[in-house]
Protein backbone atom coordinates (compact mmCIF):
# COMPACT_ATOMS: atom_id res chain seq x y z
CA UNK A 1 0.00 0.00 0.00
CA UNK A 2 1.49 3.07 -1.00
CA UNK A 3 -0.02 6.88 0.26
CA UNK A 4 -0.25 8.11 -3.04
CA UNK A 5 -2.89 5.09 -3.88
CA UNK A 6 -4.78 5.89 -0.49
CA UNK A 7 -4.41 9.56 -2.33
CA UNK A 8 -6.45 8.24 -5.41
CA UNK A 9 -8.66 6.85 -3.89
CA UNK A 10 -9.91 9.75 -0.79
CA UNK A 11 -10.14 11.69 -4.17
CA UNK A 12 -12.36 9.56 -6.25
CA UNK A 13 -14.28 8.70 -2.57
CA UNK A 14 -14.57 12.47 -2.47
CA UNK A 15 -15.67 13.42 -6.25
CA UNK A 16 -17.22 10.30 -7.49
CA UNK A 17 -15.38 11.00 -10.71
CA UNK A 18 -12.45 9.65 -12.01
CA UNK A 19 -11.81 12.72 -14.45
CA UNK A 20 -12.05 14.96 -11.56
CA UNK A 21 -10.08 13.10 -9.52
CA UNK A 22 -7.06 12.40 -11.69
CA UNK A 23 -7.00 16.16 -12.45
CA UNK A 24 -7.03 17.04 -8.53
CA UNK A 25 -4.43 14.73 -8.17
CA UNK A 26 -2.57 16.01 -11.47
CA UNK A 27 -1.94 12.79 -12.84
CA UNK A 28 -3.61 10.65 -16.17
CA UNK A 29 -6.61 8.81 -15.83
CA UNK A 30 -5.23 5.31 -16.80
CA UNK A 31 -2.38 6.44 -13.73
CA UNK A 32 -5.47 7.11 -11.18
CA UNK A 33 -6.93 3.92 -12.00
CA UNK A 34 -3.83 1.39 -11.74
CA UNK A 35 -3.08 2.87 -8.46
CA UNK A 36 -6.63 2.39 -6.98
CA UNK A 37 -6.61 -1.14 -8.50
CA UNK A 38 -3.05 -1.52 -6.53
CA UNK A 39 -4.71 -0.68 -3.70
CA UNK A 40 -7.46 -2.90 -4.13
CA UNK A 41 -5.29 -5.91 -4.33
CA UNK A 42 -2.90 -4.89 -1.20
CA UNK A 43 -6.77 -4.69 0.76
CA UNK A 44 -8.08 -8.27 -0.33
CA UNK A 45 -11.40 -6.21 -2.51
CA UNK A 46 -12.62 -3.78 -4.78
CA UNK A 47 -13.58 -0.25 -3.26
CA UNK A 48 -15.42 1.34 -5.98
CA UNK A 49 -18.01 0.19 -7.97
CA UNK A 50 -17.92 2.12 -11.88
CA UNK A 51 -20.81 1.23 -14.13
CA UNK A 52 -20.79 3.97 -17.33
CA UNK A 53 -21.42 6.85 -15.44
CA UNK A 54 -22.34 5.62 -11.96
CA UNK A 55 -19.64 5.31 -9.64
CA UNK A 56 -20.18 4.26 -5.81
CA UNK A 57 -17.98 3.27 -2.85
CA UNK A 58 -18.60 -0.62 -2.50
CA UNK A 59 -19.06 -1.74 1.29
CA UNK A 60 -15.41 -2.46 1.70
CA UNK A 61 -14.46 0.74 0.42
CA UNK A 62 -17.37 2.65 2.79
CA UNK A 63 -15.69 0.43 5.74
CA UNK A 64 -11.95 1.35 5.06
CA UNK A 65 -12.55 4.86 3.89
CA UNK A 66 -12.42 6.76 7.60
CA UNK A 67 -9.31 4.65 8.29
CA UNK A 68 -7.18 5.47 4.93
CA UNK A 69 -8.17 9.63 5.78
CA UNK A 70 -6.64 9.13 9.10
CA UNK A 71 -3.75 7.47 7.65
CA UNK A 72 -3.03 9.99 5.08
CA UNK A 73 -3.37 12.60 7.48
CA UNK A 74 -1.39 11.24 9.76
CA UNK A 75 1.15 10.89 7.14
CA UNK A 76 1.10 14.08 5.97
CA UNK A 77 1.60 16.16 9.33
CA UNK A 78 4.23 13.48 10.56
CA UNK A 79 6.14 15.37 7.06
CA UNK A 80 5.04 18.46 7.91
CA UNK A 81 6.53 18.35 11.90
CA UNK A 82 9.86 16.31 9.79
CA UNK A 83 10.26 19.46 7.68
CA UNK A 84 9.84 22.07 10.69
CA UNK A 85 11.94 20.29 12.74
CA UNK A 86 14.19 20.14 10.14
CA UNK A 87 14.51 23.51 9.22
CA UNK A 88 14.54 24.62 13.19
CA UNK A 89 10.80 25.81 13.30
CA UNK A 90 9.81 23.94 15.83
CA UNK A 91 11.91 23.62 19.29
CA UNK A 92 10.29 20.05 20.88
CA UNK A 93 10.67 20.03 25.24
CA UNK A 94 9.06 17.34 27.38
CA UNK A 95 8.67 17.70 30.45
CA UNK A 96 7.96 15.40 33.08
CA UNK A 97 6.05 16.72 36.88
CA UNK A 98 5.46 14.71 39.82
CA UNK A 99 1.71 14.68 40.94
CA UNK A 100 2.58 17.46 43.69
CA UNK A 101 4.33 19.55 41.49
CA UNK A 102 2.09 22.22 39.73
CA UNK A 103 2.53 23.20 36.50
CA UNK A 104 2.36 26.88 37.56
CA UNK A 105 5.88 27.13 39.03
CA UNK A 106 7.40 26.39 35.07
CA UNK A 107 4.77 28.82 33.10
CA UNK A 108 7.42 31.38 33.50
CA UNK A 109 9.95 29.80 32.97
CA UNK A 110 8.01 28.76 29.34
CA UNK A 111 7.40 32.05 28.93
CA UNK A 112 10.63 33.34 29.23
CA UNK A 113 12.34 30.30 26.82
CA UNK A 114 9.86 31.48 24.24
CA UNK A 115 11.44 34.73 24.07
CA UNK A 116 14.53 33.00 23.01
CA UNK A 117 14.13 29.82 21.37
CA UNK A 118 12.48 29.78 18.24
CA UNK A 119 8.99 27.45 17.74
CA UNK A 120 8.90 26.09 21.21
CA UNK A 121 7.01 23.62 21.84
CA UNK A 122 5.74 22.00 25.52
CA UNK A 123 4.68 18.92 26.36
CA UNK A 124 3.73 18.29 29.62
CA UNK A 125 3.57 15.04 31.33
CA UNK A 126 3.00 14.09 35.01
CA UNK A 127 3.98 10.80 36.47
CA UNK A 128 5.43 9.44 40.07
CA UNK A 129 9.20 10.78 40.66
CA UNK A 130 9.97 6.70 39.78
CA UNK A 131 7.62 6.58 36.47
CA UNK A 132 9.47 10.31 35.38
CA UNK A 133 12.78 8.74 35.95
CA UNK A 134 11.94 5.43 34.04
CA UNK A 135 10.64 8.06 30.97
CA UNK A 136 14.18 10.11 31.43
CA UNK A 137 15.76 7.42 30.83
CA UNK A 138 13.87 5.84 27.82
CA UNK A 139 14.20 9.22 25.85
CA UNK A 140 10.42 10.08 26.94
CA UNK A 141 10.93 13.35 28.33
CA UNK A 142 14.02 15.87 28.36
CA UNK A 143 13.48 16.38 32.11
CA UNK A 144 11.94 15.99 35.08
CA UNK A 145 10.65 18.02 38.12
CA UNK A 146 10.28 16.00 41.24
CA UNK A 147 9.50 16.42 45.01
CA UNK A 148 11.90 14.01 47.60
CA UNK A 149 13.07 11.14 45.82
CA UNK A 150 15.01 8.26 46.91
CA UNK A 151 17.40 6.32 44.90
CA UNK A 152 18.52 8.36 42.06
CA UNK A 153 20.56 6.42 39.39
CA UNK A 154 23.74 7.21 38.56
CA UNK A 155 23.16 8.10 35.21
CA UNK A 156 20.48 11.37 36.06
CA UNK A 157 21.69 14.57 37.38
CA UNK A 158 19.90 16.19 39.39
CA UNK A 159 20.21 19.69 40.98
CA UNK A 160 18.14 21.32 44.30
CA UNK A 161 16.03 23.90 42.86
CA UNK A 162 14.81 25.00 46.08
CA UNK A 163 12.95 23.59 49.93
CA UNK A 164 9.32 24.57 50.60
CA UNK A 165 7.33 24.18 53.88
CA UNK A 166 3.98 21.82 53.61
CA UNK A 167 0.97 24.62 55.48
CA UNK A 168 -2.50 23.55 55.91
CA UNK A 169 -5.06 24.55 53.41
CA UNK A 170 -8.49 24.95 55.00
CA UNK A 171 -12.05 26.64 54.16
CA UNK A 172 -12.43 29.75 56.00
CA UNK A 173 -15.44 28.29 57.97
CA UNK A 174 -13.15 25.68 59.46
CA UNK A 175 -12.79 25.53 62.95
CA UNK A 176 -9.24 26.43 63.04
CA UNK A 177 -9.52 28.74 60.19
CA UNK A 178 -8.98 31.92 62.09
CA UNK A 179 -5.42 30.63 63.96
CA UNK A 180 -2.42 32.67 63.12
CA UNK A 181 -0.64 29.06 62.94
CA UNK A 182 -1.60 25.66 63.63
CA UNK A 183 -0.09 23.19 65.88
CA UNK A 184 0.73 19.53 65.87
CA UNK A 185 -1.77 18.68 68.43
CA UNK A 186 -4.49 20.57 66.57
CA UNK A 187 -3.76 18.97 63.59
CA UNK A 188 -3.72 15.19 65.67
CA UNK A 189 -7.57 16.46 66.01
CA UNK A 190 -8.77 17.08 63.36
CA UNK A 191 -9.14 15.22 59.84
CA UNK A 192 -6.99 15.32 57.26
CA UNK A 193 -7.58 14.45 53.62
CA UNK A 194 -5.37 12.13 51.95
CA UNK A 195 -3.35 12.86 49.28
CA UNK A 196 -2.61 9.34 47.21
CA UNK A 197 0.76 9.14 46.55
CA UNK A 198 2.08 11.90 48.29
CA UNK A 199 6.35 12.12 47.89
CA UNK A 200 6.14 13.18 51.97
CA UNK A 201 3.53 11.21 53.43
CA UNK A 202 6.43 9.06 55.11
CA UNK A 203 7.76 12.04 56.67
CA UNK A 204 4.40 13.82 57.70
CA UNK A 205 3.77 10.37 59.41
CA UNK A 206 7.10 10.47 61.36
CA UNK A 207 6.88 13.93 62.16
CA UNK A 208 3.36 14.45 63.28
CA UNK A 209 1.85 10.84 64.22
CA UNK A 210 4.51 8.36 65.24
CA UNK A 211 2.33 7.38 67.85
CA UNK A 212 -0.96 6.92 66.07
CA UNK A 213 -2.16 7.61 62.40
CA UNK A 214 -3.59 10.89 61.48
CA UNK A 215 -7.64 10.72 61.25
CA UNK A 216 -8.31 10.53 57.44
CA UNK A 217 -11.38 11.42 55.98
CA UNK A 218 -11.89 11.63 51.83
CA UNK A 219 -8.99 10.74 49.72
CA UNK A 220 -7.75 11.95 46.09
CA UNK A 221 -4.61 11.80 44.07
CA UNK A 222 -5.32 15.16 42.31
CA UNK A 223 -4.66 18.50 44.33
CA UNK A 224 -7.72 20.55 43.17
CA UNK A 225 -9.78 17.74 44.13
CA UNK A 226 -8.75 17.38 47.27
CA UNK A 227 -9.27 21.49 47.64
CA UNK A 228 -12.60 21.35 46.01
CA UNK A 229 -13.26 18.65 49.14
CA UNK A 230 -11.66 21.09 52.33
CA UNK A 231 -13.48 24.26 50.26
CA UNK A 232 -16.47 21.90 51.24
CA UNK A 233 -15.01 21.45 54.59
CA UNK A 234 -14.87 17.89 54.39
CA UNK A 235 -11.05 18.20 56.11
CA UNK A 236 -7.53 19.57 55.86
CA UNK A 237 -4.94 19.71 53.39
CA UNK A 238 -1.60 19.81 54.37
CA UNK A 239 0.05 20.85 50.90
CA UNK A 240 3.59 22.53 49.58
CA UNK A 241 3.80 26.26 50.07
CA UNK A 242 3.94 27.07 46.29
CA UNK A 243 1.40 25.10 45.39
CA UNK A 244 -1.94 27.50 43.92
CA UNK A 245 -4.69 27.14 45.70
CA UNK A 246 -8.37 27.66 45.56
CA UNK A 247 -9.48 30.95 46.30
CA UNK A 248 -12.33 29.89 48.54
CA UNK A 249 -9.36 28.08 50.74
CA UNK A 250 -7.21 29.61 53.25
CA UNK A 251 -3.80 28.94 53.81
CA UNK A 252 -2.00 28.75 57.45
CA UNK A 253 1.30 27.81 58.73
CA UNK A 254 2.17 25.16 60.75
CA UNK A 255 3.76 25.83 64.45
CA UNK A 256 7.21 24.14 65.33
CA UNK A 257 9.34 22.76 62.96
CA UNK A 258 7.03 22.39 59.92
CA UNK A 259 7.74 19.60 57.15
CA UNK A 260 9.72 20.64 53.87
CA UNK A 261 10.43 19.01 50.99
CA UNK A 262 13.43 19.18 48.18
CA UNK A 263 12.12 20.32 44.81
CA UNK A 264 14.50 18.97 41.86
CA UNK A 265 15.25 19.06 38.22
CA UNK A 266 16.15 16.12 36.58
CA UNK A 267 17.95 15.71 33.05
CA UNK A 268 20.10 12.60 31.92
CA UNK A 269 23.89 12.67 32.35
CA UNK A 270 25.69 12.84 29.27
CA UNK A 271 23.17 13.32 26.95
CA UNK A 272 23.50 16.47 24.13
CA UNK A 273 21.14 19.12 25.46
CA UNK A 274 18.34 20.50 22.53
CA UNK A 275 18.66 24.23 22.67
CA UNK A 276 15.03 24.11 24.66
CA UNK A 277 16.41 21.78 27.18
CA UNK A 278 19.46 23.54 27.81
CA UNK A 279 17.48 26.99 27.80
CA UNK A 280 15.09 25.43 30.63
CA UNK A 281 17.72 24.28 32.68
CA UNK A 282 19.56 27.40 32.92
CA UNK A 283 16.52 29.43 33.66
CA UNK A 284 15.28 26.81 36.03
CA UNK A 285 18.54 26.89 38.14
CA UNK A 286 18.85 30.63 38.03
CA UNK A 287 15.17 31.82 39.36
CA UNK A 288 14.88 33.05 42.38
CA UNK A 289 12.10 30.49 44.00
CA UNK A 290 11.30 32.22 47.10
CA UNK A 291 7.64 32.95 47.64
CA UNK A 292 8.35 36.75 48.13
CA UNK A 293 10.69 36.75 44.68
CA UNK A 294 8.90 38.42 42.00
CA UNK A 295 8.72 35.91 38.84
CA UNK A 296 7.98 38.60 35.48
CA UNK A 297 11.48 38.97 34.85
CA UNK A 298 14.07 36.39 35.00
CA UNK A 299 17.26 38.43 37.10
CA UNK A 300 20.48 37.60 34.99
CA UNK A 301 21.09 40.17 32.16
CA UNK A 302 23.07 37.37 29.94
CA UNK A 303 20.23 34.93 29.33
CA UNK A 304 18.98 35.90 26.22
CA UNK A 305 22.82 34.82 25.09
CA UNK A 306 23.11 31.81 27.84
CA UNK A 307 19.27 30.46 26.41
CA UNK A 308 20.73 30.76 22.73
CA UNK A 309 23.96 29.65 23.63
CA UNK A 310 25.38 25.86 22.63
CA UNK A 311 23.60 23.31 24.22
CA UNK A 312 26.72 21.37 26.74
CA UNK A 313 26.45 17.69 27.73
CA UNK A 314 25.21 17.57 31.06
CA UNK A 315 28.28 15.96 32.23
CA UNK A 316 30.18 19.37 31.65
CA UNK A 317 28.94 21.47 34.99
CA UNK A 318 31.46 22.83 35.83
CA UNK A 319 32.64 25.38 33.29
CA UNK A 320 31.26 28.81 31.38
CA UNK A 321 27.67 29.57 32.60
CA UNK A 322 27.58 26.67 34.74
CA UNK A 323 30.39 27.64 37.22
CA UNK A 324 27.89 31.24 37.42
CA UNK A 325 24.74 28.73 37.55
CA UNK A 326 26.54 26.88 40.41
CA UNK A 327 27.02 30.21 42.28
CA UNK A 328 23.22 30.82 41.50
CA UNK A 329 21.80 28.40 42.93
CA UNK A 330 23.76 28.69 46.22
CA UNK A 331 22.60 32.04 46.42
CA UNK A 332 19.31 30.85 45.70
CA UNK A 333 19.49 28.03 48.55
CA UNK A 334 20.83 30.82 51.05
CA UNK A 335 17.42 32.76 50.17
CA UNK A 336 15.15 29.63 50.69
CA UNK A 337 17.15 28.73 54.15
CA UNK A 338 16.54 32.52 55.33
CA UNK A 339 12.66 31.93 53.96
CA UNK A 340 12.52 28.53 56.19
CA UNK A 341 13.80 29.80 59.28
């Protein structure tokens, strides 16, 4: 089977007239009809039915006629994305986010990558930190954005974007809505809703109920469910600081020594960066992540060149940008400590 017979034959399915048809297609007659009768053969049938001047899609050629469009369509934007990619006009990046991780902390990032790389293109996909790594490493996604993680193979990198507190996310008719923080006894009281999956559940167990378990009530594994459920005051959420939240919900610290989490990026060592990936790195490691930073303008006044720059291996981190970026981020980490204290 060849496209240019499934070609043929869409036509003739379309104008019911060979003549027509071989002139859309801008080839002979006798041409249009050897390559439907190709087809024909190569499908086990005939598809048209041509008696003098009535012609008619048999039942065969009714049944396979949705299926050849598709394929030819298919076909035909799978060359179109070959030729932009080819010529540069389109700038693929995959990106992989734990369920916690909310694709609101990398839409400025996006944004700002746009500015410099050409045709960008996102594709977003969410997974466990384990699933994400499994993808990296099968040439899935270009990187990854994870909460804790244990475990991490050799062969990722990985680098500390920055810590965040978990807070409790309440409706404002809750009974501990109007506290100025919340402690662990309070929250031993009152019912929590479950978060399936959650990176930290471990450590909120170990921290907060090592005696007994927390008193669950309704469970989800998707964050604006689980708000939709405390807006409805079915419970509490305990959730990461940066994480958006309803605004019908209320968000309040917790007393003591609240539960944080590390937030990473994760790309595969060695591997040739695309000029996307290597853009989204280095504007990923230099933001400034704390919750009082403003995020409109990205702070270093040589990324437009660093975003257009040569995409490195990601094995070579230690010179150019990279010794900066590694300066960045400690800054960045100093910020997040002050923030957490």
């Amino acid at each position: 089977m060849e496209l240019h017979q499934v070609r043929y034959f869409l036509t003739v399915a379309s104008t019911l007239n060979f003549t027509r048809a071989a002139e859309q297609c801008n080839v002979t007659q006798p041409a249009l009809t050897k390559g439907i009768q190709k087809l024909e053969q190569a499908l086990g049938g005939p598809l048209i039915y041509r008696e003098r001047q009535l012609t008619q899609l048999t039942d065969l050629g009714k049944e396979v006629l949705p299926m050849l469009a598709s394929t030819l369509a298919s076909a035909e934007t799978a060359r179109r994305r070959a030729k932009e990619f080819q010529r540069k006009e389109i700038a693929p990046l995959k990106i992989g986010l734990a369920p916690s991780i909310s694709a609101s902390l990398i839409v400025d990032l996006i944004t700002e990558i746009a500015k410099f790389v050409a045709g960008l293109n996102v594709e977003l996909r969410e997974g466990t930190a384990e699933k994400l790594i499994d993808l990296l490493l099968e040439g899935e996604i270009s990187a990854a954005i994870v909460g804790d993680v244990q475990d991490i193979p050799a062969r990722i990198d990985d680098w500390l974007l920055f810590e965040e507190r978990y807070v409790a996310v309440l409706a404002p008719t809750h009974q501990l809505a109007n506290r100025p923080s919340i402690g662990i006894d309070d929250l031993r009281e009152t019912v929590l809703l479950e978060r399936v999956g959650c990176d930290v559940a471990p450590k909120i167990q170990r921290s907060y109920f090592p005696k007994e378990p927390p008193h669950l009530g309704h469970c989800s594994g998707h964050d604006l469910h689980l708000q939709y459920l405390a807006a409805a005051g079915f419970g509490v959420v305990l959730a990461p600081e940066h994480m958006p939240c309803l605004p019908t919900l209320k968000t309040i610290p917790l007393e003591g020594d609240p539960i944080s989490r590390e937030v990473r990026l994760l790309a595969v060592q060695g591997r040739r960066y695309s000029p996307a990936l290597d853009a989204f790195i280095k504007v990923a490691r230099f933001r400034d992540w704390s919750i009082e930073a403003p995020q409109k303008e990205m702070p270093h006044e040589r990324l437009p060149e660093m975003a257009s720059a040569p995409a490195p291996a990601s094995t070579q981190r230690a010179s150019g940008f990279q010794r900066v970026d590694l300066m960045a981020r400690g800054l960045t980490r100093c910020k997040r400590a002050k923030t957490l204290a």
